[in-house]
Protein backbone atom coordinates (compact mmCIF):
# COMPACT_ATOMS: atom_id res chain seq x y z
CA UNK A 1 10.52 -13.22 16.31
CA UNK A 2 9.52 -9.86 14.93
CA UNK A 3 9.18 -9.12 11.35
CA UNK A 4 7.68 -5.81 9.16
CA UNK A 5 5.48 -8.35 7.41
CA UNK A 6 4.00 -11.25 8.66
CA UNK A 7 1.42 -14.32 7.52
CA UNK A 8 -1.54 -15.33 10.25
CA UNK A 9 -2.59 -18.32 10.40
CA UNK A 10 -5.40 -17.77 8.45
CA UNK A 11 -3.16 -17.33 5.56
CA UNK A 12 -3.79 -13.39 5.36
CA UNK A 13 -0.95 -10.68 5.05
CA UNK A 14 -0.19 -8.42 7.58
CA UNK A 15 2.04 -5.45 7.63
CA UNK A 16 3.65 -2.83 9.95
CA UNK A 17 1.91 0.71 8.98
CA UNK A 18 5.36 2.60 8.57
CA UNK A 19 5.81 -0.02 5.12
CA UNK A 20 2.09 0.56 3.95
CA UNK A 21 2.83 3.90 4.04
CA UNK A 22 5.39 3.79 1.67
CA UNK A 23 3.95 1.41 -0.55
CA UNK A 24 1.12 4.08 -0.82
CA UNK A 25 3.86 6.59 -1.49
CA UNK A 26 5.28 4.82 -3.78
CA UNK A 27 2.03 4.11 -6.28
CA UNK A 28 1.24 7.70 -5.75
CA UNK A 29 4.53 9.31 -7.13
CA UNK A 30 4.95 6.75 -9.90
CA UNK A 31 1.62 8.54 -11.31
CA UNK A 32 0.85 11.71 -9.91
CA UNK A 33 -0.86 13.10 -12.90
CA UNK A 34 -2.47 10.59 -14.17
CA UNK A 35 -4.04 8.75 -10.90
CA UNK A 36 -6.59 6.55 -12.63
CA UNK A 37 -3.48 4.46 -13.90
CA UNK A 38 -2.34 3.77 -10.59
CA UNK A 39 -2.54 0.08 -9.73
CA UNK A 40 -4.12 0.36 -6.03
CA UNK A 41 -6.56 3.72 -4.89
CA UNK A 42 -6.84 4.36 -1.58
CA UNK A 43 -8.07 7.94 -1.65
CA UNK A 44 -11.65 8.79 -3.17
CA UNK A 45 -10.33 12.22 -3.85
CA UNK A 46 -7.94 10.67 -6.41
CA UNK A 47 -10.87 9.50 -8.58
């Protein structure tokens, strides 16, 4: 079976890159002018 999001057997998350994508999207246009409010920071230039 093939999913977008799947849990190993370790119990950790995994995720196809098209959907991290656009979660990253996502936090970044909720807040675009503040970024420091943003709930996850993946880019150091953000800071």
């Amino acid at each position: 079976r093939r999913s977008l999001i799947k849990i190993t057997s370790d119990g950790q998350f995994e995720m196809h890159d098209e959907i991290r994508e656009m979660g990253r999207a996502i936090v970044e246009r909720d807040d675009c002018l503040y970024p420091y409010r943003r709930s996850r920071l993946w880019n150091g230039d953000s800071m």
